[in-house]
N, C-alpha and C. Protein backbone atom coordinates (compact mmCIF):
# COMPACT_ATOMS: atom_id res chain seq x y z
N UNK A 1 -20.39 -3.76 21.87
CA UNK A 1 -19.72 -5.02 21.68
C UNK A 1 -19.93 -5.47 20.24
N UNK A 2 -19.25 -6.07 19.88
CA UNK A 2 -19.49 -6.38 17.96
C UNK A 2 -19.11 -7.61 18.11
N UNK A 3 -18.54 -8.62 18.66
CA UNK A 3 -18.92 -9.95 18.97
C UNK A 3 -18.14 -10.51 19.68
N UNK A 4 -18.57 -12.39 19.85
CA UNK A 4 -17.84 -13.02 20.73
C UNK A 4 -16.78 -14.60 20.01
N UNK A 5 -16.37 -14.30 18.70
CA UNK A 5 -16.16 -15.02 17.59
C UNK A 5 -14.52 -15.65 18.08
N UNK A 6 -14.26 -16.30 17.70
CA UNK A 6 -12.88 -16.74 17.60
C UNK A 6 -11.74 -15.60 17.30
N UNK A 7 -10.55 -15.48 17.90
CA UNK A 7 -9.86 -14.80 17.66
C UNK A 7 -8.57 -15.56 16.87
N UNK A 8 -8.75 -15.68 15.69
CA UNK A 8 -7.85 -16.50 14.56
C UNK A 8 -6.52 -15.64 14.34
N UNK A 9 -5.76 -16.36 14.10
CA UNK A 9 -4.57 -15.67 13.52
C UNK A 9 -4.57 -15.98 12.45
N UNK A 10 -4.33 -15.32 11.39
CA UNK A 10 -4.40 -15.07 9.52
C UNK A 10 -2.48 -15.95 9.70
N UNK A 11 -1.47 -15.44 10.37
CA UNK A 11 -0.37 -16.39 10.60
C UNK A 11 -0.59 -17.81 10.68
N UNK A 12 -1.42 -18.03 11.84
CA UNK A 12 -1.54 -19.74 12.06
C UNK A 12 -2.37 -20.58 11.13
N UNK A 13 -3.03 -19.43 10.11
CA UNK A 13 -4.14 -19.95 9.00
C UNK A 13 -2.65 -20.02 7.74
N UNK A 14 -1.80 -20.05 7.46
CA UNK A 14 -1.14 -19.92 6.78
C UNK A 14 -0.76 -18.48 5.45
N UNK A 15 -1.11 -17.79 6.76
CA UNK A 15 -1.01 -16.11 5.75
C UNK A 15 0.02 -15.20 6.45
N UNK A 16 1.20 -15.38 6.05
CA UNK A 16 2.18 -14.63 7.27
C UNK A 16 2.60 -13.86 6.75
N UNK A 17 2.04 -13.20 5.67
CA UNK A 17 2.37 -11.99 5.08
C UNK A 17 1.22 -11.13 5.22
N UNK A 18 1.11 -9.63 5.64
CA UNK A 18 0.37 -8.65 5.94
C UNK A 18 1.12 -7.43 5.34
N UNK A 19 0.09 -6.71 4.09
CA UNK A 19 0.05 -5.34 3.91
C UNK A 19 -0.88 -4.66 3.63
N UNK A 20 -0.72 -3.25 3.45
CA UNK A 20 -1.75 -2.34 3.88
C UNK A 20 -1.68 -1.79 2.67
N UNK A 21 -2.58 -1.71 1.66
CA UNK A 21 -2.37 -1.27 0.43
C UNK A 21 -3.70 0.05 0.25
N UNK A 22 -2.92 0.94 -0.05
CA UNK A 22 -3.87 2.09 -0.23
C UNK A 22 -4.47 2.60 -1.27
N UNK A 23 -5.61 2.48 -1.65
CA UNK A 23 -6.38 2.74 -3.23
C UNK A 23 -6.98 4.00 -3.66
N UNK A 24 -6.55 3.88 -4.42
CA UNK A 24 -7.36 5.57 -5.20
C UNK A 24 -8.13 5.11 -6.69
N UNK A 25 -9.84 5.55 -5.99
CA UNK A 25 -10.59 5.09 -6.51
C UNK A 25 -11.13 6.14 -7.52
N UNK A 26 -11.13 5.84 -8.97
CA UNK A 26 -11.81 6.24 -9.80
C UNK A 26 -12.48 6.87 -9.87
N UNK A 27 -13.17 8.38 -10.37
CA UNK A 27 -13.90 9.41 -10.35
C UNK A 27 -15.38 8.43 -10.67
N UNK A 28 -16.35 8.75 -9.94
CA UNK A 28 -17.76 8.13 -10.23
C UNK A 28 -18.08 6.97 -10.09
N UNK A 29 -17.10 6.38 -9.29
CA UNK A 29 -17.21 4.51 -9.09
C UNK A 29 -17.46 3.92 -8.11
N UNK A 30 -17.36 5.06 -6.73
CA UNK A 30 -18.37 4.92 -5.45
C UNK A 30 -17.26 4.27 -4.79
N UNK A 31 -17.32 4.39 -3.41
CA UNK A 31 -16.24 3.63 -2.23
C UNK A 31 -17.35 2.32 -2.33
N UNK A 32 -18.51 2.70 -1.89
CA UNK A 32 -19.47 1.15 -2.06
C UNK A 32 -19.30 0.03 -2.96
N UNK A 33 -19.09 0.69 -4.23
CA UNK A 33 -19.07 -0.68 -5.25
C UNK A 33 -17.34 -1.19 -5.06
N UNK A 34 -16.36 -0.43 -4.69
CA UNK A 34 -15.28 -1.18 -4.60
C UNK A 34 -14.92 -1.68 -3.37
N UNK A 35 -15.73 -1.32 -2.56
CA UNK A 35 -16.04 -2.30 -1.01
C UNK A 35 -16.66 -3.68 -0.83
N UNK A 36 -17.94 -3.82 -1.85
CA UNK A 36 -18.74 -4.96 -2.47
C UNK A 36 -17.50 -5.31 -3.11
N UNK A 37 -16.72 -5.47 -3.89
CA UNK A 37 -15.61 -5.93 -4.17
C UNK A 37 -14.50 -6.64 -3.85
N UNK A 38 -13.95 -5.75 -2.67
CA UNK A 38 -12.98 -6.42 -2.01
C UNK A 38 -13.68 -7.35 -0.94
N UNK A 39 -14.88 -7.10 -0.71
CA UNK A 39 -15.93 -7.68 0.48
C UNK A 39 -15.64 -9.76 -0.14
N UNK A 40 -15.32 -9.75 -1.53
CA UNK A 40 -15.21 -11.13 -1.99
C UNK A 40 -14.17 -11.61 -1.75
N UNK A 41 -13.00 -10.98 -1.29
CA UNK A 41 -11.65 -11.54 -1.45
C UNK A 41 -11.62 -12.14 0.04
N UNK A 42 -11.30 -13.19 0.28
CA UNK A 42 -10.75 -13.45 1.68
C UNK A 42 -9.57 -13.15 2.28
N UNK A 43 -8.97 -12.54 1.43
CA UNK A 43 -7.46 -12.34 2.15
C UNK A 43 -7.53 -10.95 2.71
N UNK A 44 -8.59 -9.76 2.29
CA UNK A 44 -9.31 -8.79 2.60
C UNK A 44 -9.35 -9.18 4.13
N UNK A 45 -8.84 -8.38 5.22
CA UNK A 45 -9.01 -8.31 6.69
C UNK A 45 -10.05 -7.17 7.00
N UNK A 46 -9.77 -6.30 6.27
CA UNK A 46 -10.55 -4.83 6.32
C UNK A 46 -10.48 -3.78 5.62
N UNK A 47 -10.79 -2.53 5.30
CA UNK A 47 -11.01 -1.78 4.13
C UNK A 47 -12.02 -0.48 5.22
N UNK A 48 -11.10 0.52 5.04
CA UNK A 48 -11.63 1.66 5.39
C UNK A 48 -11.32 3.12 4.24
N UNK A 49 -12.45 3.40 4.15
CA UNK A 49 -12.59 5.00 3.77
C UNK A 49 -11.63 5.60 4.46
N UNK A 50 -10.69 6.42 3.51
CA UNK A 50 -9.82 7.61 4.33
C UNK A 50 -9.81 8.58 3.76
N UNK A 51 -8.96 9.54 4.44
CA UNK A 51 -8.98 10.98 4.19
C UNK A 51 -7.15 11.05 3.84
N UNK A 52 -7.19 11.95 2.86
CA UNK A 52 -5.18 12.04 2.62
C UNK A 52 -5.33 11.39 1.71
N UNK A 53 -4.03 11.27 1.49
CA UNK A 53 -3.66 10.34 0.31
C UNK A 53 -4.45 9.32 0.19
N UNK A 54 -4.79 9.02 -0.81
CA UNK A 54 -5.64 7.96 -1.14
C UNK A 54 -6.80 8.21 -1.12
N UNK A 55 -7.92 7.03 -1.11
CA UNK A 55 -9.53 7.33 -1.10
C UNK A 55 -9.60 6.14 -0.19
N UNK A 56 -8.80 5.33 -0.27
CA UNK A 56 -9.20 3.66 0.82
C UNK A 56 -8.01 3.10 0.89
N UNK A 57 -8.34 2.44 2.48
CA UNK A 57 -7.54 2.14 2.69
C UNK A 57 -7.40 0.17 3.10
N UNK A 58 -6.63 -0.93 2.95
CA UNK A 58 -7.20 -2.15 2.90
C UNK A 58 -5.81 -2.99 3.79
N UNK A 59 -5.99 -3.41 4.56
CA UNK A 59 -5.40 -4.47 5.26
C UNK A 59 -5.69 -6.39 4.51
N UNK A 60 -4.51 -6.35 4.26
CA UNK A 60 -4.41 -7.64 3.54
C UNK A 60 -3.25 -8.82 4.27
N UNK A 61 -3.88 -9.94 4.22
CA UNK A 61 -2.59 -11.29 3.95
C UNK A 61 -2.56 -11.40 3.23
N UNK A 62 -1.69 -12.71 3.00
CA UNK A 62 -1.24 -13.37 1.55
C UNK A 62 0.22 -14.95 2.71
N UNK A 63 0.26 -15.77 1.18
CA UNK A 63 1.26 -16.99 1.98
C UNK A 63 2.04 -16.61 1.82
N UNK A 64 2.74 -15.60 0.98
CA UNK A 64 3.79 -15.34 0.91
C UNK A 64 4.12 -14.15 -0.20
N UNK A 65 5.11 -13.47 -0.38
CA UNK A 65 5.56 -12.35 -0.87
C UNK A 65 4.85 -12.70 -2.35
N UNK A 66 5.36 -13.59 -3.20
CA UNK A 66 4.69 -13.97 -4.39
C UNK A 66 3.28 -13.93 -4.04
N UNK A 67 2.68 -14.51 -3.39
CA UNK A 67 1.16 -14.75 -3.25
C UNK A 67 0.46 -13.70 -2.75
N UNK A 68 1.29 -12.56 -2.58
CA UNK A 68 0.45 -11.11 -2.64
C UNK A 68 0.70 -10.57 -3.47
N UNK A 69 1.57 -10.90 -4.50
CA UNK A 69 1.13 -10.05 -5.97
C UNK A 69 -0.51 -10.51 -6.29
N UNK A 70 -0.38 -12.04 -6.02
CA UNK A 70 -2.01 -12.22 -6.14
C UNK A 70 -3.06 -11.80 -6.04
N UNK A 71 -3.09 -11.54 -4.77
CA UNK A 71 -3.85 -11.26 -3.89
C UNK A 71 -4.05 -9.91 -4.42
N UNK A 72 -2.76 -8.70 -4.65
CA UNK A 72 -3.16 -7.40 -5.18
C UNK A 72 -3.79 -7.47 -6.72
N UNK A 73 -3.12 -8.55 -7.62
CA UNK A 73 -4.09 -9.10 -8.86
C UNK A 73 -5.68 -8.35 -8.91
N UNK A 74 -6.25 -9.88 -7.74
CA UNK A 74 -7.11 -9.92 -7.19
C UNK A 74 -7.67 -8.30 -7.06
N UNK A 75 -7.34 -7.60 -6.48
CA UNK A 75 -7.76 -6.28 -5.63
C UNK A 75 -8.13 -5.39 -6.69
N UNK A 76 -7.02 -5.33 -7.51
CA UNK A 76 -6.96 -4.54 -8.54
C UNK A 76 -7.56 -4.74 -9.64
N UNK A 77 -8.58 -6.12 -9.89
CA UNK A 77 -9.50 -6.45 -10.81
C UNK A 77 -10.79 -5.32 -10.76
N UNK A 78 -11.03 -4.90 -10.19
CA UNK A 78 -11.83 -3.97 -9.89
C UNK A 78 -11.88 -2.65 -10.82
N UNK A 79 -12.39 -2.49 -11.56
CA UNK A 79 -12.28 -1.20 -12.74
C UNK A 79 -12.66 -0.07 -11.83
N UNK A 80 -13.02 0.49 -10.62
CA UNK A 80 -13.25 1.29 -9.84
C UNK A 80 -11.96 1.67 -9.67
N UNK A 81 -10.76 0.48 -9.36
CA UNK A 81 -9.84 1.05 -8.63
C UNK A 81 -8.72 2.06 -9.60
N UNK A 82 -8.00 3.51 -9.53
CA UNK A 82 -7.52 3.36 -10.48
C UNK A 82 -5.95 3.24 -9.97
N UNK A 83 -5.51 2.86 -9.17
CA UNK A 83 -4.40 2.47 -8.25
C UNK A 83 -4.39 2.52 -6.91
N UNK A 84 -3.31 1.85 -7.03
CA UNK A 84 -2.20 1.33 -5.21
C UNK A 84 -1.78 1.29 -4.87
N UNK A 85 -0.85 1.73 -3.79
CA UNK A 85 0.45 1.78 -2.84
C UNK A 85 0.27 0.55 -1.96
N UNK A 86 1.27 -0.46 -2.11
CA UNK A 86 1.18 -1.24 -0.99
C UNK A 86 2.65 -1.13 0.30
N UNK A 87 2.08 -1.61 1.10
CA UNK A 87 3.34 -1.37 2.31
C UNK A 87 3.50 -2.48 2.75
N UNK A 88 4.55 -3.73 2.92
CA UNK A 88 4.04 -4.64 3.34
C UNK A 88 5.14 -4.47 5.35
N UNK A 89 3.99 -4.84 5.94
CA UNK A 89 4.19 -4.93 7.59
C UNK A 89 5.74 -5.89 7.85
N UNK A 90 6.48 -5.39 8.16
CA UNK A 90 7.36 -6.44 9.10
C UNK A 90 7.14 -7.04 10.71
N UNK A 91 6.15 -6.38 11.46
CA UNK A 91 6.78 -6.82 11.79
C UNK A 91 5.18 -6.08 13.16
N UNK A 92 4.27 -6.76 14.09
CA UNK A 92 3.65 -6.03 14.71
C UNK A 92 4.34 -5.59 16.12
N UNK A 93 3.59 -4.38 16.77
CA UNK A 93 4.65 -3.56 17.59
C UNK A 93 3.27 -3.74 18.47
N UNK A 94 2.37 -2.98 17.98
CA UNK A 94 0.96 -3.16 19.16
C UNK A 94 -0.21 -4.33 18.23
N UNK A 95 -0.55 -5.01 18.10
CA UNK A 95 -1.76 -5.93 17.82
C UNK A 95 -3.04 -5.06 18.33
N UNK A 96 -3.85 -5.31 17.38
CA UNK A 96 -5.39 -4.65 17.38
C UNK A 96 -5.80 -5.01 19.49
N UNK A 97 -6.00 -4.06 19.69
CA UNK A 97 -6.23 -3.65 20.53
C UNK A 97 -7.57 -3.05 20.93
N UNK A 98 -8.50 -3.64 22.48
CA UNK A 98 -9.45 -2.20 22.83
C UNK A 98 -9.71 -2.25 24.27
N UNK A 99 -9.31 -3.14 24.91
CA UNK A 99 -9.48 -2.94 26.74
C UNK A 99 -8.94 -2.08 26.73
N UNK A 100 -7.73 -1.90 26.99
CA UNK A 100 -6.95 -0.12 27.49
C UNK A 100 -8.40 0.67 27.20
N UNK A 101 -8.57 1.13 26.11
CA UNK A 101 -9.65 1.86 26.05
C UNK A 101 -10.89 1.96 26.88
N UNK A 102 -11.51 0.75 26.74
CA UNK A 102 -12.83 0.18 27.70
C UNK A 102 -12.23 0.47 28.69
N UNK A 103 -11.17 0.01 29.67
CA UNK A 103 -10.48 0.50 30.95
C UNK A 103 -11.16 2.21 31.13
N UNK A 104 -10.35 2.96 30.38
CA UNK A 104 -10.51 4.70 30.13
C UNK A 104 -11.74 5.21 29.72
N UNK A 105 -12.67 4.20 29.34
CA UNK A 105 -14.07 4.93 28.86
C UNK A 105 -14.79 4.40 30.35
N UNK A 106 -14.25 3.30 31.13
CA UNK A 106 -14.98 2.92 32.01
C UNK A 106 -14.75 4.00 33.16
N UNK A 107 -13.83 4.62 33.52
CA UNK A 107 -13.19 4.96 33.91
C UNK A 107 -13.23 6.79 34.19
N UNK A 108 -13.70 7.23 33.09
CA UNK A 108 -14.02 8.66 32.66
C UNK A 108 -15.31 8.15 31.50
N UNK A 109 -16.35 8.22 32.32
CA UNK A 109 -17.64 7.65 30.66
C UNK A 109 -17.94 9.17 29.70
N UNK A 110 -17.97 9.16 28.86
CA UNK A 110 -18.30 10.04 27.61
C UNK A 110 -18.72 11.43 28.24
C-alpha cells in the first residue's frame, strides 16, 4: 500500500493541461541529480527512468498550452538535461488505475 492521501485532480486544481515529455539526459549528469530537479517543480506528477528512446520519462500539467512552455522552461533549466520530446495528452481513455490488478493478484497470489 503506498498511501491513504487525497485523490486530487491536477484538472480541478486548475491544470487541465497534461504532457508527457521525454528527456535525454546528458552523458555524466546522473538520472538522480535531474530527478532532485524536477523533484522542485510542482507541476512534475512523476518522472520515471526508461529504457528506448530517451533516458526519462516525466508526466506534467500546466493551466494551459502557453503555461507549459513554462513549465518545460522550468524542466529544461536543468544543465543535465540535454533535450525533450513533449506529447501533450488529449484526452484520458483509462485513468491510473490498480484494483483490477489487486482483484488478479488476490486472486492468483505471486
Amino acid at each position: 500500500m503506498t498511501g491513504w492521501g487525497p485523490d486530487l485532480s491536477p484538472d480541478a486544481l486548475g491544470f487541465p493541461v497534461m504532457a508527457f515529455l521525454t528527456l535525454e539526459i546528458r552523458r555524466g549528469s546522473g538520472h538522480n541529480t535531474v530527478a532532485s530537479h524536477l523533484a522542485t517543480i510542482p507541476e512534475v506528477l512523476e518522472a520515471y527512468t526508461i529504457t528506448g528512446a530517451g533516458d526519462m520519462w516525466a508526466r506534467v500539467v500546466a493551466r494551459s498550452n502557453a503555461d507549459l512552455q513554462r513549465v518545460i522552461d522550468r524542466v529544461l533549466a536543468d544543465p543535465g538535461i540535454e533535450r525533450s520530446t513533449t506529447v501533450i495528452a488529449l484526452a484520458a481513455q483509462i485513468e491510473h488505475r490498480v484494483l483490477p490488478l489487486a482483484r488478479v493478484a488476490a486472486v492468483t497470489p505471486g
